[in-house]
C-alpha atoms as a PDB file:
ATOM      1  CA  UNK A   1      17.568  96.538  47.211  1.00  0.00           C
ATOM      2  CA  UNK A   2      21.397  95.830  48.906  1.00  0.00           C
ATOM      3  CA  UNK A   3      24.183  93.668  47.243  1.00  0.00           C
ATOM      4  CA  UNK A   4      25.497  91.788  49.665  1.00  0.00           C
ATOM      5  CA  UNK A   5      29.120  91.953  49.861  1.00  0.00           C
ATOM      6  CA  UNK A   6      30.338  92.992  46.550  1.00  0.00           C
ATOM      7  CA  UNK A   7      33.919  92.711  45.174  1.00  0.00           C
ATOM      8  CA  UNK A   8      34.880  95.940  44.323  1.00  0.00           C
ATOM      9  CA  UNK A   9      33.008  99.244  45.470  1.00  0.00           C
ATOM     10  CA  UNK A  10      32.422 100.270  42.079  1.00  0.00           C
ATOM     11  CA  UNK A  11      29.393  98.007  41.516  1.00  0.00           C
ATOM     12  CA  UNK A  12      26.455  99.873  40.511  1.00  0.00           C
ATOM     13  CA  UNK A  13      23.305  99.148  42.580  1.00  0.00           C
ATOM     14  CA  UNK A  14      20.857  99.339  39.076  1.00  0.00           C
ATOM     15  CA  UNK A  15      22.455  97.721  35.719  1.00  0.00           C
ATOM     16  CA  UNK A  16      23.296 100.187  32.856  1.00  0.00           C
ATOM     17  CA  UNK A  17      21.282  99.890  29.714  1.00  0.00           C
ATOM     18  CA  UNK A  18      22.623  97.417  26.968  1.00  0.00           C
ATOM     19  CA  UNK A  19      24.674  99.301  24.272  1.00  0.00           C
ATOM     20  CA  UNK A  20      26.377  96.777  21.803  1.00  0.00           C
ATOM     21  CA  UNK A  21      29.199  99.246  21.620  1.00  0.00           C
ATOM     22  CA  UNK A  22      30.246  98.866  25.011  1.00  0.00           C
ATOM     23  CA  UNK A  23      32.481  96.276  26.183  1.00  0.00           C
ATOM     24  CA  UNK A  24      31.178  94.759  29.937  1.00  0.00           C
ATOM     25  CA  UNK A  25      33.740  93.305  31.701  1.00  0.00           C
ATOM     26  CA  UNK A  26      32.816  89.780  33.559  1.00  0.00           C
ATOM     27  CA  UNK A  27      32.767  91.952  36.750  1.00  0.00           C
ATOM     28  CA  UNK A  28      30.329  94.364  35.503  1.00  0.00           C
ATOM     29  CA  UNK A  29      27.092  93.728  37.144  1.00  0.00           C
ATOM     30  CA  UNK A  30      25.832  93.497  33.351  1.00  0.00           C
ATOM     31  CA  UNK A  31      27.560  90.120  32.700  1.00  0.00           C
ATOM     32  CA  UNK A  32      26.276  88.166  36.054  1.00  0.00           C
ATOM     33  CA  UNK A  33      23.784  85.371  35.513  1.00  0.00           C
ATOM     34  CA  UNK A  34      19.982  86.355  36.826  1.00  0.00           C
ATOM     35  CA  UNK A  35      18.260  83.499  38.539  1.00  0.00           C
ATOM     36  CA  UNK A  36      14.482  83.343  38.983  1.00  0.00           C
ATOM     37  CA  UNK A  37      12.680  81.135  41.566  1.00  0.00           C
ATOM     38  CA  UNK A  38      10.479  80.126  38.045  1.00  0.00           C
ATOM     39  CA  UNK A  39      13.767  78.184  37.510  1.00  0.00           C
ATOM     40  CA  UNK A  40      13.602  76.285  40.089  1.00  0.00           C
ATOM     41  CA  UNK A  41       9.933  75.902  40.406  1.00  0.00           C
ATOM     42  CA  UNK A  42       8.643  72.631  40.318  1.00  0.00           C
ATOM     43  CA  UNK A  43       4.840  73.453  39.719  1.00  0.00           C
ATOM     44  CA  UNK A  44       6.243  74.990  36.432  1.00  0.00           C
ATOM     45  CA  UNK A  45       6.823  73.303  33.005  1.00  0.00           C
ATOM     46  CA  UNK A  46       9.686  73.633  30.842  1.00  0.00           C
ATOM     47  CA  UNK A  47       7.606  76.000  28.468  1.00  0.00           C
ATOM     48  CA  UNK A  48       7.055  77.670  31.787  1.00  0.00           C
ATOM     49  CA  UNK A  49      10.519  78.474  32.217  1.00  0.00           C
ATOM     50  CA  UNK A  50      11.788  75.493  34.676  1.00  0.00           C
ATOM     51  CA  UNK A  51      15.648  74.929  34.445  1.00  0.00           C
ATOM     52  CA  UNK A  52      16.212  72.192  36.621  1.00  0.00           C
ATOM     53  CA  UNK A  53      14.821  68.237  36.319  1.00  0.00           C
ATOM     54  CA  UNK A  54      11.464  68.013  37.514  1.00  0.00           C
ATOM     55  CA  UNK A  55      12.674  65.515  40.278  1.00  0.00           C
ATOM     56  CA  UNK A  56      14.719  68.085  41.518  1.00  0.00           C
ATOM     57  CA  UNK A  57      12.976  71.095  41.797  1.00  0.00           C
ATOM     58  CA  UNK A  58      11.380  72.463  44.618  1.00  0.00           C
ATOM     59  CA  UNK A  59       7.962  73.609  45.522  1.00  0.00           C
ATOM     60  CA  UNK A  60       7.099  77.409  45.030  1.00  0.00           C
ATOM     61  CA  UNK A  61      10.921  78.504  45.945  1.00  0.00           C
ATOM     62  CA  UNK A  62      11.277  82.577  46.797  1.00  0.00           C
ATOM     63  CA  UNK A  63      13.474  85.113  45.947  1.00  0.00           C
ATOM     64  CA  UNK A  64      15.175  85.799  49.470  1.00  0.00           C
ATOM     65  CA  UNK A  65      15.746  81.873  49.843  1.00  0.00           C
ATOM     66  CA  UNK A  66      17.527  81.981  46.677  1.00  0.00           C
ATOM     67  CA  UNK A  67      19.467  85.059  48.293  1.00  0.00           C
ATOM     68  CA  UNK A  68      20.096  83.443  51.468  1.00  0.00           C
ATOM     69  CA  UNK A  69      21.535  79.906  49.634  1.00  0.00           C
ATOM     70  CA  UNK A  70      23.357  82.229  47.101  1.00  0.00           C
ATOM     71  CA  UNK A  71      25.240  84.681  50.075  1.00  0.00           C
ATOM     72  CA  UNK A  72      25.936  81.723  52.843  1.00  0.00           C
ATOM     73  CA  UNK A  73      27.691  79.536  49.466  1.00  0.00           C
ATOM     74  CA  UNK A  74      30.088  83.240  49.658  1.00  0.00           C
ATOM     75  CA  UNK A  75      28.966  84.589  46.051  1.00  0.00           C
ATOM     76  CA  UNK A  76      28.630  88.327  45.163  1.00  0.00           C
ATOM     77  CA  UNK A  77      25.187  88.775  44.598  1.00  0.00           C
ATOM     78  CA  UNK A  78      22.659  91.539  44.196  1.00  0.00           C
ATOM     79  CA  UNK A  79      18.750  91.337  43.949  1.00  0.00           C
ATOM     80  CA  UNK A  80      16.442  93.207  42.111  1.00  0.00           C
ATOM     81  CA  UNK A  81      12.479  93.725  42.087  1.00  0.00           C
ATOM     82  CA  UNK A  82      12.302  92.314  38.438  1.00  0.00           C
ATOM     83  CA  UNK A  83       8.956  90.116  37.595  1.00  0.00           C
ATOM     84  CA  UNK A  84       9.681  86.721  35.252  1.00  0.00           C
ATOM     85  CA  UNK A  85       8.914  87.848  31.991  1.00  0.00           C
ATOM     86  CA  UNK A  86       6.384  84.331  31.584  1.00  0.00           C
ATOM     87  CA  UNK A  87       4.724  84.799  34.958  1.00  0.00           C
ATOM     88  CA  UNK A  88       1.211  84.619  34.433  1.00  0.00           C
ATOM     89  CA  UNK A  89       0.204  87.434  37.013  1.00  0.00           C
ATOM     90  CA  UNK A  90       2.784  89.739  37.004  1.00  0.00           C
ATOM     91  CA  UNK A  91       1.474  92.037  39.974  1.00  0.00           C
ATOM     92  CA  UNK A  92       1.689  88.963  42.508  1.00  0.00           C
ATOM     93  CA  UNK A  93       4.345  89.646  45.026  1.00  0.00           C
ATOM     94  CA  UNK A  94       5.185  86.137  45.992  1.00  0.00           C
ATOM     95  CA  UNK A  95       6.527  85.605  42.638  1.00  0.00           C
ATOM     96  CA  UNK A  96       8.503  89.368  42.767  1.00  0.00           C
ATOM     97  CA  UNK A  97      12.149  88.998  42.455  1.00  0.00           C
ATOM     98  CA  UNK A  98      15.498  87.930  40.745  1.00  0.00           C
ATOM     99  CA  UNK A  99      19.196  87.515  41.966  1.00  0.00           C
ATOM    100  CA  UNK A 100      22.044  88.478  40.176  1.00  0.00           C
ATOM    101  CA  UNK A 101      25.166  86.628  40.613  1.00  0.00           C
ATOM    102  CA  UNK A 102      28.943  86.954  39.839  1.00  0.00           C
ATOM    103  CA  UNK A 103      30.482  83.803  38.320  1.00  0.00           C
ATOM    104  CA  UNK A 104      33.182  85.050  36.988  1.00  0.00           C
ATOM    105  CA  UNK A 105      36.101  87.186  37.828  1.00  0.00           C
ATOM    106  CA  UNK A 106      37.506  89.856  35.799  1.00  0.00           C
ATOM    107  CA  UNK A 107      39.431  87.128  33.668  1.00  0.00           C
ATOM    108  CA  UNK A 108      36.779  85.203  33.197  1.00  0.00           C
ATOM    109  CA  UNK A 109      37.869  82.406  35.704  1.00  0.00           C
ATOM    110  CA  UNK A 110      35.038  81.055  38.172  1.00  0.00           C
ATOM    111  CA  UNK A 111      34.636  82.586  40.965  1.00  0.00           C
ATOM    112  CA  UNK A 112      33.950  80.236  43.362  1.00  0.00           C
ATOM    113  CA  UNK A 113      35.487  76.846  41.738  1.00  0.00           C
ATOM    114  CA  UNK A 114      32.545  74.833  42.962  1.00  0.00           C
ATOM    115  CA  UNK A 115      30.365  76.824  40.492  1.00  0.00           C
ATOM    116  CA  UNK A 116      32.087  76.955  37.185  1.00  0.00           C
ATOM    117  CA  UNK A 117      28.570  77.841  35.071  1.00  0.00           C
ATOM    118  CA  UNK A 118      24.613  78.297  35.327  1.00  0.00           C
ATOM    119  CA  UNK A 119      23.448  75.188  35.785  1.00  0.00           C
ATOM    120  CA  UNK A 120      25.947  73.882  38.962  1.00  0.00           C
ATOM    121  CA  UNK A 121      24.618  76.782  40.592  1.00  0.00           C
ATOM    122  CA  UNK A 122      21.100  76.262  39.925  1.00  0.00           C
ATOM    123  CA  UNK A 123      21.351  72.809  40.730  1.00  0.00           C
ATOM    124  CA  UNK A 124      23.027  73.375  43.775  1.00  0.00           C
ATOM    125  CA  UNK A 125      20.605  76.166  44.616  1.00  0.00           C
ATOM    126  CA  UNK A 126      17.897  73.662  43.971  1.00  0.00           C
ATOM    127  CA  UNK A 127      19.600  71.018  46.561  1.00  0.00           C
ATOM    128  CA  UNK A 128      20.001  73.441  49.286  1.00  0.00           C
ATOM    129  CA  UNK A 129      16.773  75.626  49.594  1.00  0.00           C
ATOM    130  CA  UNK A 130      14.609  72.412  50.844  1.00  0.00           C
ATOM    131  CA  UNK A 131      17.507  71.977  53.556  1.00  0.00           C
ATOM    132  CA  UNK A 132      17.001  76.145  55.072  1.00  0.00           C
ATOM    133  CA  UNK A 133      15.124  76.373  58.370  1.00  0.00           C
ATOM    134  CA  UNK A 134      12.268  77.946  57.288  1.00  0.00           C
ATOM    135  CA  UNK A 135      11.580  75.042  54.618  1.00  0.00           C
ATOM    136  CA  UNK A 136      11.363  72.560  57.265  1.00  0.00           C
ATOM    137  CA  UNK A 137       9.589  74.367  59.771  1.00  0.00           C
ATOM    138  CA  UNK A 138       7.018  74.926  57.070  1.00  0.00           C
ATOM    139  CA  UNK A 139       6.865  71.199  55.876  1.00  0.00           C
ATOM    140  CA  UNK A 140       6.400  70.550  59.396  1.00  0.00           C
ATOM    141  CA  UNK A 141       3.521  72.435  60.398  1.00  0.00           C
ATOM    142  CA  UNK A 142       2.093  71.722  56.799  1.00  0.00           C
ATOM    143  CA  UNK A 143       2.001  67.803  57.470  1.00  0.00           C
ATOM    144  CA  UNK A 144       1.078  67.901  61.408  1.00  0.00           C
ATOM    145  CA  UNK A 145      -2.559  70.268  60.011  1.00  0.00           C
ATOM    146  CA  UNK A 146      -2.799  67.234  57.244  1.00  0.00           C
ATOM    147  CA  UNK A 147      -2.890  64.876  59.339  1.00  0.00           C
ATOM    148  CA  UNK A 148      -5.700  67.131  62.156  1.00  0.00           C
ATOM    149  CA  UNK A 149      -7.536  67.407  59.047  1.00  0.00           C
ATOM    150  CA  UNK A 150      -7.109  63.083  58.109  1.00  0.00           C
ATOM    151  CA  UNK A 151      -8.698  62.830  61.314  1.00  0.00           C
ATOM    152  CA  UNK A 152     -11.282  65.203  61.374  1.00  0.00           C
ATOM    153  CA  UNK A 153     -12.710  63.550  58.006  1.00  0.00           C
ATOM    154  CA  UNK A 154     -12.555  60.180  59.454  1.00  0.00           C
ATOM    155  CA  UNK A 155     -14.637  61.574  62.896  1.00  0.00           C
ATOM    156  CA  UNK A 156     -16.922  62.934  60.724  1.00  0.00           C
ATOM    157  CA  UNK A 157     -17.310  60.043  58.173  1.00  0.00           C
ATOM    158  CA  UNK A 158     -18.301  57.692  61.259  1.00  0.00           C
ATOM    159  CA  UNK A 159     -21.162  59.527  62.419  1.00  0.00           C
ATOM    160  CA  UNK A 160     -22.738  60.868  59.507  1.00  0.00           C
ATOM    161  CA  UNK A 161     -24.737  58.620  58.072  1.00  0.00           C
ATOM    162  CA  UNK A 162     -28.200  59.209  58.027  1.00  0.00           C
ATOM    163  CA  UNK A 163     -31.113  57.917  60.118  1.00  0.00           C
ATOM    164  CA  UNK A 164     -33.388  56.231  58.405  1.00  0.00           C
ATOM    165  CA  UNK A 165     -37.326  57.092  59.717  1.00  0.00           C
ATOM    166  CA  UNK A 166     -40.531  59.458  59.632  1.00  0.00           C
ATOM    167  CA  UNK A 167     -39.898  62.909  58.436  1.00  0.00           C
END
C-alpha cells in the first residue's frame, strides 16, 4: 500500500519493529497515530473500540474514506492492511484496514495546526466522511429502495386478505 505524499523520502513503507532502546523521532512512521474505521463506527460500543460520541459517529465508515478525508485535509498519511485487533471476524475485508497519520513534526509541533492531537482528528474525520460523494450517493439510493419497498408492503397489505368461502 502507497503513502500519499510523505514529508521526507526517507519514510519507510512497513514500520520497524518496537525496540525500547531506540529513540523514534515524531517523524518516524513509528510515532504517527493509527486510526481504525472501528473508531468511528457507530454500530460499535465503547468496549468495542468506538472513540467518538455515539451521536457522532458514522455508520460502517471504511478505510479508503478515512484515507480520502485524511489526504484532501493535506496530512502525511500511509495505510496499511492491518485487521482491528477486537474485530469479531478478522478475515472480513470490509473491515480490512488502518491509516497512519503524522501529527507531529520533527519537534513535536502539530503539523497541521487545526489538528493538534487524536481526538480533533478523529472528530473531524467523523464530521467529514458523511459529507464525501460516495456517502450521499449511497444514502440516496438506500432511502429511494426504502421507500419502493414502503410501497410494495402497502400494495400487498390491501389485497391480501383472504376470501372467506367453500374449500
Amino acid at each position: 500500500m502507497a503513502t500519499a505524499a510523505p514529508s521526507s523520502a526517507n519514510v519507510p513503507s512497513q514500520p520497524r519493529p518496537w525496540n525500547p532502546d531506540s529513540k523514534f523521532k515524531h517523524i518516524d512512521r513509528e510515532r504517527w497515530i493509527c486510526v481504525y474505521p472501528a473508531y468511528l463506527n457507530s454500530r460499535k460500543t465503547l468496549k468495542e473500540g468506538r472513540k467518538v460520541p455515539k451521536a457522532k459517529a458514522i455508520d460502517n465508515p471504511v478505510c479508503a474514506e478515512i484515507r480520502d478525508v485524511c489526504a484532501a485535509a493535506g496530512l502525511t498519511l500511509g495505510v496499511e492492511n492491518k485487521v482491528y485487533p477486537r474485530e469479531k471476524d478478522p478475515r472480513d475485508v470490509k473491515f480490512r484496514g488502518r491509516v497512519r497519520v503524522q501529527l507531529k513534526n520533527e519537534d513535536g509541533t502539530p503539523a497541521l495546526s487545526q489538528f493538534p492531537d487524536r481526538t480533533t482528528l478523529l472528530l473531524y474525520l467523523a464530521d467529514t466522511i458523511p459529507k464525501l460523494k460516495t456517502r450521499q450517493q449511497s444514502q440516496a439510493s438506500s432511502s429511494s429502495q426504502q421507500q419502493q419497498q414502503q410501497q410494495q408492503q402497502q400494495q400487498s397489505s390491501k389485497g391480501g386478505q383472504k376470501k372467506k368461502g367453500r374449500k
